[in-house]
PDB file of N, CA and C in Angstrom:
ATOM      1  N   UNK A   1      31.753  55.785 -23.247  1.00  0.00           N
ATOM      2  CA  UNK A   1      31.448  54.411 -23.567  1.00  0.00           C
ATOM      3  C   UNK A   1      30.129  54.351 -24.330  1.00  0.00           C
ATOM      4  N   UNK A   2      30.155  54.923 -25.122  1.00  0.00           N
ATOM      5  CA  UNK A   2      28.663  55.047 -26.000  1.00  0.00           C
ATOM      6  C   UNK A   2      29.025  53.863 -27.328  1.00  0.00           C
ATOM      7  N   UNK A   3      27.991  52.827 -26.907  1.00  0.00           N
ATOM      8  CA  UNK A   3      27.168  51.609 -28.075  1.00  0.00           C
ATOM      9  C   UNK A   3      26.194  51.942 -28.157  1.00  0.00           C
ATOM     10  N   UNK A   4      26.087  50.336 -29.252  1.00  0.00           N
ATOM     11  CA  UNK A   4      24.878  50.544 -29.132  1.00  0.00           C
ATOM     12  C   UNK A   4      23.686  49.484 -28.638  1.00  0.00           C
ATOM     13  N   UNK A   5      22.848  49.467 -28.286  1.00  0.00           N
ATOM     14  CA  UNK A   5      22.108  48.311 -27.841  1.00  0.00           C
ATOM     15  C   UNK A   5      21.186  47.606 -29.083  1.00  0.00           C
ATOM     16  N   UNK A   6      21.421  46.338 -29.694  1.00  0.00           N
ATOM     17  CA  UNK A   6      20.090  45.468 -30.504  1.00  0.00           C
ATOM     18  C   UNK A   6      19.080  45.821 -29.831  1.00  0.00           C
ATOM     19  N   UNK A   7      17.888  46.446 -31.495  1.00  0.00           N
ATOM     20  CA  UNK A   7      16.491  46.432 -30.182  1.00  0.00           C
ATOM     21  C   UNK A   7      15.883  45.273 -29.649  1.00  0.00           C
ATOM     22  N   UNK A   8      16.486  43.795 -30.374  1.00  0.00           N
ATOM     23  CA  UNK A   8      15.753  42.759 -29.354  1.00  0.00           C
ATOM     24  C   UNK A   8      16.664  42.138 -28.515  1.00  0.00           C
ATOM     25  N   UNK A   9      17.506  43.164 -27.613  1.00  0.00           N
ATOM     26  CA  UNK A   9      18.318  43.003 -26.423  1.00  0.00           C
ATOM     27  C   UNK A   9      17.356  42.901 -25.503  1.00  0.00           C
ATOM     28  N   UNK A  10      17.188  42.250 -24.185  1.00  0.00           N
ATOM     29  CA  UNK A  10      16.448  42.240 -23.594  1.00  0.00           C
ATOM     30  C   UNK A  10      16.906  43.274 -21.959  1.00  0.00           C
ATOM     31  N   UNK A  11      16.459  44.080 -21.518  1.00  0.00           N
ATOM     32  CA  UNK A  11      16.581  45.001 -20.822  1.00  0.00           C
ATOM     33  C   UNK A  11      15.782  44.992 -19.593  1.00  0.00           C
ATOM     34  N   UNK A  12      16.459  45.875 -18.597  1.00  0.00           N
ATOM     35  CA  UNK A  12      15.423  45.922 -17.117  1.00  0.00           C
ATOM     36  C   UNK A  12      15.541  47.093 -17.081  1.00  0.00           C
ATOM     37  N   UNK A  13      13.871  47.607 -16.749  1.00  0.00           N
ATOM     38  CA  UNK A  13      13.504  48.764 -16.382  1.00  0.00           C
ATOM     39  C   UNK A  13      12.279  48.641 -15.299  1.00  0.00           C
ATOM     40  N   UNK A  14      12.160  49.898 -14.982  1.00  0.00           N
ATOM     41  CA  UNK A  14      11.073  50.074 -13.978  1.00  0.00           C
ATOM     42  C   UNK A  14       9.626  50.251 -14.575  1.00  0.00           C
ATOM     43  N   UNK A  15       8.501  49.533 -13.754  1.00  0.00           N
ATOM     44  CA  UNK A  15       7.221  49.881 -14.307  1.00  0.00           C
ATOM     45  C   UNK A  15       6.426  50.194 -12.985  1.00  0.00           C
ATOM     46  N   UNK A  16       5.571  52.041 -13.322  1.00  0.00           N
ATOM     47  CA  UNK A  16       5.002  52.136 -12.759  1.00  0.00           C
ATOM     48  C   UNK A  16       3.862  51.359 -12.863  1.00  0.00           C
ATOM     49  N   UNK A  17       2.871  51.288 -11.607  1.00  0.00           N
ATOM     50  CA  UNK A  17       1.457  51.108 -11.506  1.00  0.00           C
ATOM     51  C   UNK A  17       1.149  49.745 -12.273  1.00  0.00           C
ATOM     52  N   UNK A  18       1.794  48.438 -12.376  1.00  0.00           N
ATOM     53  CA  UNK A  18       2.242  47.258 -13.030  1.00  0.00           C
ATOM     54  C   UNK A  18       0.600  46.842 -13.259  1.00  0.00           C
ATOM     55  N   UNK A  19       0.177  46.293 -14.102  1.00  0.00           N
ATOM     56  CA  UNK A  19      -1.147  46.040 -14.338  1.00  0.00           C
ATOM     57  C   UNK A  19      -1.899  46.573 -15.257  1.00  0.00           C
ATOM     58  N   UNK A  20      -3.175  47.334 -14.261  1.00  0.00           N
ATOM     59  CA  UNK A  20      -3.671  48.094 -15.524  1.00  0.00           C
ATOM     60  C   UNK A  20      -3.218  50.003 -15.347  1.00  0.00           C
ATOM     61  N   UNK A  21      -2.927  50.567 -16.463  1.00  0.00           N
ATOM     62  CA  UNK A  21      -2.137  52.137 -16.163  1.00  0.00           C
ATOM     63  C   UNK A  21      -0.888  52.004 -16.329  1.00  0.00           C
ATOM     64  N   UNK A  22      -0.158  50.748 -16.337  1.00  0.00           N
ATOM     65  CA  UNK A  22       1.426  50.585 -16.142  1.00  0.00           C
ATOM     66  C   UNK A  22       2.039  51.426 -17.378  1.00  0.00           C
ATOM     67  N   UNK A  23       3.204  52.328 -16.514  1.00  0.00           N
ATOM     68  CA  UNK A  23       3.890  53.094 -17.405  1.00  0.00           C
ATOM     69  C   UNK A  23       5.486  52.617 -16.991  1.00  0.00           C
ATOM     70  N   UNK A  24       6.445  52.893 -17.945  1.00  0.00           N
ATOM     71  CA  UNK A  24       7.743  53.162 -17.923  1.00  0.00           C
ATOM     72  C   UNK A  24       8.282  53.781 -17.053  1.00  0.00           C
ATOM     73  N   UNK A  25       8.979  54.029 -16.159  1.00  0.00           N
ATOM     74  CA  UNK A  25       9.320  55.201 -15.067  1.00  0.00           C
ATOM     75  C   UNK A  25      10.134  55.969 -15.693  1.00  0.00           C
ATOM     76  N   UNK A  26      10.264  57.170 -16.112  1.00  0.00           N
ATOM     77  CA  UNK A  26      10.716  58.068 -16.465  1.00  0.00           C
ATOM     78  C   UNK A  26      11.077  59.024 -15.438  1.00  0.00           C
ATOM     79  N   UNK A  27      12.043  59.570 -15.442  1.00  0.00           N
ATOM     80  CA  UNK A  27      13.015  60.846 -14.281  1.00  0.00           C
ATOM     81  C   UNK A  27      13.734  61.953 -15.560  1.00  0.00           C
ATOM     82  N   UNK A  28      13.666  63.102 -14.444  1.00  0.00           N
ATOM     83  CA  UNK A  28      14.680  64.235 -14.552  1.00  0.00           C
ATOM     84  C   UNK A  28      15.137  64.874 -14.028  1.00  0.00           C
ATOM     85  N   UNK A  29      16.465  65.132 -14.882  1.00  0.00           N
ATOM     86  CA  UNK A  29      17.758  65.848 -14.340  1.00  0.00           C
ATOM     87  C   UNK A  29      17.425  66.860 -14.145  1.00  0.00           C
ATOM     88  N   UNK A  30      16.766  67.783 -12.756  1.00  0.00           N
ATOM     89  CA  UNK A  30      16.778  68.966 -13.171  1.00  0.00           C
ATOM     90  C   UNK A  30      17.914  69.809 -13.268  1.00  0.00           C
ATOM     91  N   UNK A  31      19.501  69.579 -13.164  1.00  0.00           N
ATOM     92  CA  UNK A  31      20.225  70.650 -12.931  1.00  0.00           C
ATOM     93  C   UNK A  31      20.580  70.515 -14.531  1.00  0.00           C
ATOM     94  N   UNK A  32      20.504  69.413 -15.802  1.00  0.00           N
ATOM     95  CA  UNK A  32      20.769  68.980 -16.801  1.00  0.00           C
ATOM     96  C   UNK A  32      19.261  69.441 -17.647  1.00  0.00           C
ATOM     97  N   UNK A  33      18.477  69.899 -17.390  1.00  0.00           N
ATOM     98  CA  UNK A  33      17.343  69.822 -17.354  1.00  0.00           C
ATOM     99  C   UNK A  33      17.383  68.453 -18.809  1.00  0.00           C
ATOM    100  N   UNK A  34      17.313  67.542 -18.213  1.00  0.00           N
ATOM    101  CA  UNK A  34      16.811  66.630 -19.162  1.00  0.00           C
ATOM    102  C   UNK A  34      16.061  65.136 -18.690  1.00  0.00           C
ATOM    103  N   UNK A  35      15.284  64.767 -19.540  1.00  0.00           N
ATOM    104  CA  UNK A  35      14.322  63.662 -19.048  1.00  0.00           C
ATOM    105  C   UNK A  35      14.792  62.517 -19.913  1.00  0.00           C
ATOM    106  N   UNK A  36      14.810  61.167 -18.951  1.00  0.00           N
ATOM    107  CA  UNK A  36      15.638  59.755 -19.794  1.00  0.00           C
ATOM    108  C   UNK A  36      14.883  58.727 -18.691  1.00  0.00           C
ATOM    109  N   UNK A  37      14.705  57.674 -19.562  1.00  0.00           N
ATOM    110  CA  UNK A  37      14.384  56.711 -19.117  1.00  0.00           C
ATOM    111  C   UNK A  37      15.212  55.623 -18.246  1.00  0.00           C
ATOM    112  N   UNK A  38      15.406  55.107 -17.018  1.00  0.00           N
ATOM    113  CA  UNK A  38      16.877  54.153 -16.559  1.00  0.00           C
ATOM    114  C   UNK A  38      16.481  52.839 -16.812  1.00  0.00           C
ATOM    115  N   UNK A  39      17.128  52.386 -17.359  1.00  0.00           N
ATOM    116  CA  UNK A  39      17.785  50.786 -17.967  1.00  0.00           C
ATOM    117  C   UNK A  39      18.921  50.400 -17.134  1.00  0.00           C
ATOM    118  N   UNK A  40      18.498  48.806 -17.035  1.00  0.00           N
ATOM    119  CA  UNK A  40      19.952  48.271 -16.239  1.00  0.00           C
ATOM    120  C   UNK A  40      20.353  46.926 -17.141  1.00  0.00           C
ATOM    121  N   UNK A  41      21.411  46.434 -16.856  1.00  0.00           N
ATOM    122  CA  UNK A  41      21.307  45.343 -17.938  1.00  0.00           C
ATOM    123  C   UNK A  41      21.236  43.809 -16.903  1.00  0.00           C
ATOM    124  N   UNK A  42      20.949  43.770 -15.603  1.00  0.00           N
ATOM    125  CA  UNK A  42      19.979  42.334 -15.433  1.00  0.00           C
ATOM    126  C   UNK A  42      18.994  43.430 -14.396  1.00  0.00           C
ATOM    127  N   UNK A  43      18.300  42.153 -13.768  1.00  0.00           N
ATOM    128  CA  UNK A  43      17.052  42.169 -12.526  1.00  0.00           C
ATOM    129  C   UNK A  43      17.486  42.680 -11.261  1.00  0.00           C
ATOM    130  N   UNK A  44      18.755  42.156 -10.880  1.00  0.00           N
ATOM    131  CA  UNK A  44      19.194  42.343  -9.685  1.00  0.00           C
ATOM    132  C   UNK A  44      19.913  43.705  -9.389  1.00  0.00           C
ATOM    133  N   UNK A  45      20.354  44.489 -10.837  1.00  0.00           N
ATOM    134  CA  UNK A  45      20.805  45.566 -10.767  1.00  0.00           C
ATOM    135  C   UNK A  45      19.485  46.611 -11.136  1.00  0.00           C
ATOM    136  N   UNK A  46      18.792  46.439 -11.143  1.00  0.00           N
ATOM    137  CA  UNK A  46      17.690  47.451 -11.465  1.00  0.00           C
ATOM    138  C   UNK A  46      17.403  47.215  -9.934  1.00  0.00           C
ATOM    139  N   UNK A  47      16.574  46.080  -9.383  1.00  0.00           N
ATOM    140  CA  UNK A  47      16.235  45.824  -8.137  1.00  0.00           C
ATOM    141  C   UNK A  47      16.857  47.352  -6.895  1.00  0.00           C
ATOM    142  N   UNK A  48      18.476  46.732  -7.395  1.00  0.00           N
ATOM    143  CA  UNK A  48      19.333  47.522  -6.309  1.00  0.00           C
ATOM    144  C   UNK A  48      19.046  49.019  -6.858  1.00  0.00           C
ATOM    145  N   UNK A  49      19.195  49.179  -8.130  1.00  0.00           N
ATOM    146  CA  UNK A  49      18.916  50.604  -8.749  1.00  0.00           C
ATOM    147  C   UNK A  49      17.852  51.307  -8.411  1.00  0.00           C
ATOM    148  N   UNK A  50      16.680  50.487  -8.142  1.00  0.00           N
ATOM    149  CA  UNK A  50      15.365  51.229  -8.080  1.00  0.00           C
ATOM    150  C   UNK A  50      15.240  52.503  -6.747  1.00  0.00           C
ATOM    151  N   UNK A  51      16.506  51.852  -5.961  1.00  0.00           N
ATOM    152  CA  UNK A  51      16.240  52.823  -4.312  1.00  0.00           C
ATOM    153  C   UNK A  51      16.606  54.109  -4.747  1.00  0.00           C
ATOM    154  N   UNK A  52      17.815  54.171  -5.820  1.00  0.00           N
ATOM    155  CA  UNK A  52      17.940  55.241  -6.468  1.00  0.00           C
ATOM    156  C   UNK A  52      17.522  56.539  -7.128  1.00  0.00           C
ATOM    157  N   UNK A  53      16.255  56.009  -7.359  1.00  0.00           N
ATOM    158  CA  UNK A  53      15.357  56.386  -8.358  1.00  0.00           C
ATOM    159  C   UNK A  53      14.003  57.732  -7.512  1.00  0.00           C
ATOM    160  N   UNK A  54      13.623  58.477  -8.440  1.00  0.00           N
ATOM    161  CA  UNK A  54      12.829  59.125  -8.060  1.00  0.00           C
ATOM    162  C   UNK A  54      11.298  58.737  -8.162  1.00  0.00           C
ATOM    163  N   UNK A  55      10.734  58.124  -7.360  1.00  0.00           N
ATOM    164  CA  UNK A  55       9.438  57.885  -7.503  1.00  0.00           C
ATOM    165  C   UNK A  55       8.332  58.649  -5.775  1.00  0.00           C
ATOM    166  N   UNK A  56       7.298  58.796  -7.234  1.00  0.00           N
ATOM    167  CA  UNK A  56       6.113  59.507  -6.275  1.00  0.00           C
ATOM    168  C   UNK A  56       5.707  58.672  -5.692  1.00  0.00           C
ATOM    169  N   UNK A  57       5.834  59.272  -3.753  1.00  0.00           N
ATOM    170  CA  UNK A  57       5.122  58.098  -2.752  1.00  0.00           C
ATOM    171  C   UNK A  57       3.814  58.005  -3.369  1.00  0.00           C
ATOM    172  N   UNK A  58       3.825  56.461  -2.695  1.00  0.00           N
ATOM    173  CA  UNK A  58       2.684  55.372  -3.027  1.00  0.00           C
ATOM    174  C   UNK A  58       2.444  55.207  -4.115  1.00  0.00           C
ATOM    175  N   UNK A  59       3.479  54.935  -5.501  1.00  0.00           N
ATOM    176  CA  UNK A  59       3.775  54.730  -6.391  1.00  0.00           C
ATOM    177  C   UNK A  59       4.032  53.123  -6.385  1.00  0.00           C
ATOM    178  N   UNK A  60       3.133  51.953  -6.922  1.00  0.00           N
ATOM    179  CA  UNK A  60       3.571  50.679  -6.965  1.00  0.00           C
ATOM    180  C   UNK A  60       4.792  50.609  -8.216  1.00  0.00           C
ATOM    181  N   UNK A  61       5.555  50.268  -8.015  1.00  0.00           N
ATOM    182  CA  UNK A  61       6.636  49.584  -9.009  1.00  0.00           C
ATOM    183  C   UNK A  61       6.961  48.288  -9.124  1.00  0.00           C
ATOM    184  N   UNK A  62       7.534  48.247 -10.275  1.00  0.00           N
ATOM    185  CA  UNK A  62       8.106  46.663 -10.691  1.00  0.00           C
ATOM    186  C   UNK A  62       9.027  46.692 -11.476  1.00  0.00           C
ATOM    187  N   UNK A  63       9.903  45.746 -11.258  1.00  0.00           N
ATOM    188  CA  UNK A  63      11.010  45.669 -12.580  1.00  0.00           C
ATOM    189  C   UNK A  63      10.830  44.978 -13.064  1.00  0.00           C
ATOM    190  N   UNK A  64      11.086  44.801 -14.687  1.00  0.00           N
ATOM    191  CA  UNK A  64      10.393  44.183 -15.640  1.00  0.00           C
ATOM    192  C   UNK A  64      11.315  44.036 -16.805  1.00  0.00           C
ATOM    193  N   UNK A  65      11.236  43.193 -17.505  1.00  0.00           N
ATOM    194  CA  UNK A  65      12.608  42.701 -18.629  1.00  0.00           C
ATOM    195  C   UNK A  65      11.917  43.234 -19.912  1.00  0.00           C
ATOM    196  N   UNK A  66      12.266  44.320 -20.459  1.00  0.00           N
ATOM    197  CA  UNK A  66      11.360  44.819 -22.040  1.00  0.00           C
ATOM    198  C   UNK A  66      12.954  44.561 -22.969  1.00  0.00           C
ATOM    199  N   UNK A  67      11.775  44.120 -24.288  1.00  0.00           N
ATOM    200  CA  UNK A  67      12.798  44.658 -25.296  1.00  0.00           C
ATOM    201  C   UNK A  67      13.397  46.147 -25.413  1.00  0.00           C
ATOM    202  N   UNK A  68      14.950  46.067 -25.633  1.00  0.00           N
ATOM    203  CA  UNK A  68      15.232  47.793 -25.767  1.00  0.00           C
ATOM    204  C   UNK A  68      14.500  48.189 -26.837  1.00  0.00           C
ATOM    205  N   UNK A  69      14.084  47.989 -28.263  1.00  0.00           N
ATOM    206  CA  UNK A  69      13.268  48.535 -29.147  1.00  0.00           C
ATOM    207  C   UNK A  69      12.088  49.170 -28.372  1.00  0.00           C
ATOM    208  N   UNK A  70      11.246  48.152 -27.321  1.00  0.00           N
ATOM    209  CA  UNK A  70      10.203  49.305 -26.663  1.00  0.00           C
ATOM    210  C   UNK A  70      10.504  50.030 -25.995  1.00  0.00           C
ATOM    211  N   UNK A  71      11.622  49.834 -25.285  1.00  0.00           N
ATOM    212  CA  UNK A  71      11.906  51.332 -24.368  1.00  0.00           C
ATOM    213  C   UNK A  71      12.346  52.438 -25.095  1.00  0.00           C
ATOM    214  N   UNK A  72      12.894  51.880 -26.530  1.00  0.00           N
ATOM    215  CA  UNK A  72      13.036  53.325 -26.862  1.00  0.00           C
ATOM    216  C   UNK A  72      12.617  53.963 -27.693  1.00  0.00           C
ATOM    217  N   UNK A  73      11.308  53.315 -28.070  1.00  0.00           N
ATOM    218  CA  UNK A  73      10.287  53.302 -28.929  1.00  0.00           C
ATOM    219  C   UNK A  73       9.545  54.321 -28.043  1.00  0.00           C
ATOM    220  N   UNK A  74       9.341  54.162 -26.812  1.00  0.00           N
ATOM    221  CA  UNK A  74       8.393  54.739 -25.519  1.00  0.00           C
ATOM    222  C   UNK A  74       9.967  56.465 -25.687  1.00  0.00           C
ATOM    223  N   UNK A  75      10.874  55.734 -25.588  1.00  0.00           N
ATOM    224  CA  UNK A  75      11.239  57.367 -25.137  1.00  0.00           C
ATOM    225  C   UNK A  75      11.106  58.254 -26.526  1.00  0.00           C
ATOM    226  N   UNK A  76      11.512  57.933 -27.322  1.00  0.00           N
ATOM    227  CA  UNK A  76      11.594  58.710 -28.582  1.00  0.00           C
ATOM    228  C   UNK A  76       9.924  59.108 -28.586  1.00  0.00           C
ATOM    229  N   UNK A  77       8.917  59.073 -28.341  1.00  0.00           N
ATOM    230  CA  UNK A  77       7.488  58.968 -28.315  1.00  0.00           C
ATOM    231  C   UNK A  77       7.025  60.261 -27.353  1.00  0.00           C
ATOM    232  N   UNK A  78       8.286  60.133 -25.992  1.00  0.00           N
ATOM    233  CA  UNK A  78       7.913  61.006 -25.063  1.00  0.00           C
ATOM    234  C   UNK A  78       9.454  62.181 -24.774  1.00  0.00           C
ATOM    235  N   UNK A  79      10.099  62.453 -25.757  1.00  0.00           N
ATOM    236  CA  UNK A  79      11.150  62.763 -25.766  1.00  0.00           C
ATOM    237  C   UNK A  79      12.183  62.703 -24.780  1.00  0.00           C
ATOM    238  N   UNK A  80      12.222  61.592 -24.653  1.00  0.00           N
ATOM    239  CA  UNK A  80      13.105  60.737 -23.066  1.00  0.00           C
ATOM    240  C   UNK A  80      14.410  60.984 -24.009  1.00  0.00           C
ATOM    241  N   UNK A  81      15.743  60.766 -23.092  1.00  0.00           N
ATOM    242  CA  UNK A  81      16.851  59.755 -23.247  1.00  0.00           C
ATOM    243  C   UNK A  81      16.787  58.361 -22.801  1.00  0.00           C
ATOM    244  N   UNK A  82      17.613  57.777 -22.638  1.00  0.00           N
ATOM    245  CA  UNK A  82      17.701  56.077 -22.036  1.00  0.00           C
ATOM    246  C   UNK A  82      18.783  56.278 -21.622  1.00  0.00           C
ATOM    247  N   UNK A  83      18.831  56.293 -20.893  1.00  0.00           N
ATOM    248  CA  UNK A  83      20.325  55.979 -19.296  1.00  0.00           C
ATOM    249  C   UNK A  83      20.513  54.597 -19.248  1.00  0.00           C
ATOM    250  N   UNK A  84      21.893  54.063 -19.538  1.00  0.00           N
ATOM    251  CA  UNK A  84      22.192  52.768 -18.631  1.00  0.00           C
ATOM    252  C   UNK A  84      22.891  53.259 -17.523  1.00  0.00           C
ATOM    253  N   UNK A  85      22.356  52.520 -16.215  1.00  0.00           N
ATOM    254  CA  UNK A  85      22.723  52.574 -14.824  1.00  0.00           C
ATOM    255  C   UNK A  85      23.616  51.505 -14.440  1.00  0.00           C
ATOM    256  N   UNK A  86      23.892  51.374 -13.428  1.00  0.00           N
ATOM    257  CA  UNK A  86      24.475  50.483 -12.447  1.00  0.00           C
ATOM    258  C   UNK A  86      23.805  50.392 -11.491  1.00  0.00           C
ATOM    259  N   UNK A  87      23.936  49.238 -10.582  1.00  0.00           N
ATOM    260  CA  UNK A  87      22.922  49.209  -9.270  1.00  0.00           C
ATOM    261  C   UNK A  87      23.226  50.556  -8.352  1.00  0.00           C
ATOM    262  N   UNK A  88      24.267  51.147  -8.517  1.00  0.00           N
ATOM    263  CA  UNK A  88      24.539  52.513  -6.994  1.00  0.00           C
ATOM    264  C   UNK A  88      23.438  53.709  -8.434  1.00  0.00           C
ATOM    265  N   UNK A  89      22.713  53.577  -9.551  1.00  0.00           N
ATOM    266  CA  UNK A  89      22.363  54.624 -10.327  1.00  0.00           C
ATOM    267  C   UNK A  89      23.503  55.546 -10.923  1.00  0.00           C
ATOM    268  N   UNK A  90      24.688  55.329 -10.734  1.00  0.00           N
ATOM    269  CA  UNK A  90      25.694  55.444 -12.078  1.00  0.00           C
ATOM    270  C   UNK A  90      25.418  55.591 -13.726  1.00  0.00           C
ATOM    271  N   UNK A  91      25.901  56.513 -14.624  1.00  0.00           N
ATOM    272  CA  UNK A  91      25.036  56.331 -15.660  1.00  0.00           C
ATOM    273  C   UNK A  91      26.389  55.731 -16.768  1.00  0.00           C
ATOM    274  N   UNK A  92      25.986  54.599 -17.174  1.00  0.00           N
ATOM    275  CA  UNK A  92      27.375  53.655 -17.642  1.00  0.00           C
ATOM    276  C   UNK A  92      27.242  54.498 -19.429  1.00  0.00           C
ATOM    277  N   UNK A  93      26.095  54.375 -19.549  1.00  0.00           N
ATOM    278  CA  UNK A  93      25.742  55.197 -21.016  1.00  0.00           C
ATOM    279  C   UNK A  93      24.604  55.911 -21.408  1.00  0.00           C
ATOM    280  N   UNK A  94      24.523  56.480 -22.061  1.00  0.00           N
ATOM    281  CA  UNK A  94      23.595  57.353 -22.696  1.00  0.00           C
ATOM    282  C   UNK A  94      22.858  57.297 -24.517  1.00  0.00           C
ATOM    283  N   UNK A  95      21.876  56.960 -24.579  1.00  0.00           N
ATOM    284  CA  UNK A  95      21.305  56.626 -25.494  1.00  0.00           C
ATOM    285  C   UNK A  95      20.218  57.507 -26.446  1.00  0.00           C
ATOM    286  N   UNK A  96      20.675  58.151 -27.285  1.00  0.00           N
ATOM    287  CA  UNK A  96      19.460  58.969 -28.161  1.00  0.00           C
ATOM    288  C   UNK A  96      18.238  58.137 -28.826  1.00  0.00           C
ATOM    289  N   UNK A  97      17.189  57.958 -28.903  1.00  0.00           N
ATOM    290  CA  UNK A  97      16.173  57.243 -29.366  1.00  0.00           C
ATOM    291  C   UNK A  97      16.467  57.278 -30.885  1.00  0.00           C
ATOM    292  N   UNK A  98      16.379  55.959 -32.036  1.00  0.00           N
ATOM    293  CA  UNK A  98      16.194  56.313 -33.166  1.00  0.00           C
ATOM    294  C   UNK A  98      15.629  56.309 -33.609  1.00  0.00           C
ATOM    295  N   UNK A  99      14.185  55.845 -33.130  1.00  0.00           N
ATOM    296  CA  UNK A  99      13.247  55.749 -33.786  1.00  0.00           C
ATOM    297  C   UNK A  99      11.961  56.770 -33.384  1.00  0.00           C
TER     298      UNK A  99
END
């Protein structure tokens, strides 16, 4: 099921350390060895998605609505993929950065 997303689609992702330091949450596959950013397409499925997710205890997070152009502006930058998830962390698609 590979589209494609408008970069001024509006998207939910995770933000570490929300404030000042706030980064993108980025994960990897280690058995894939590959690193991608997770996207959900509302609030409530990232919300549910986030338990999913690999984050370092005492890590503040937030979910947060970015344009897809910055998320994949940020991965192409840090040689991420972009994962779309589902709330169980399902990966619905897979996204190469184009820019």
């Amino acid at each position: 099921m590979s589209g494609k997303i408008d970069a001024n689609t509006w998207v939910y992702t995770v933000i570490t350390n929300p404030g000042s330091g706030e980064q993108v949450l980025g994960q990897h596959d280690a058995d894939a060895d590959i690193s991608y950013i997770p996207i959900f397409k509302d609030k409530d499925q990232a919300a549910q998605g986030l338990i999913q997710l690999e984050v370092e205890k005492g890590t503040r997070c937030e979910v947060q609505a970015l344009l897809y152009g910055d998320v994949e502006r940020a991965a192409g930058e840090n040689g991420f993929l972009i994962f779309l998830l589902d709330a169980s962390g399902n990966v619905l698609d897979t996204f190469a950065p184009t820019t």
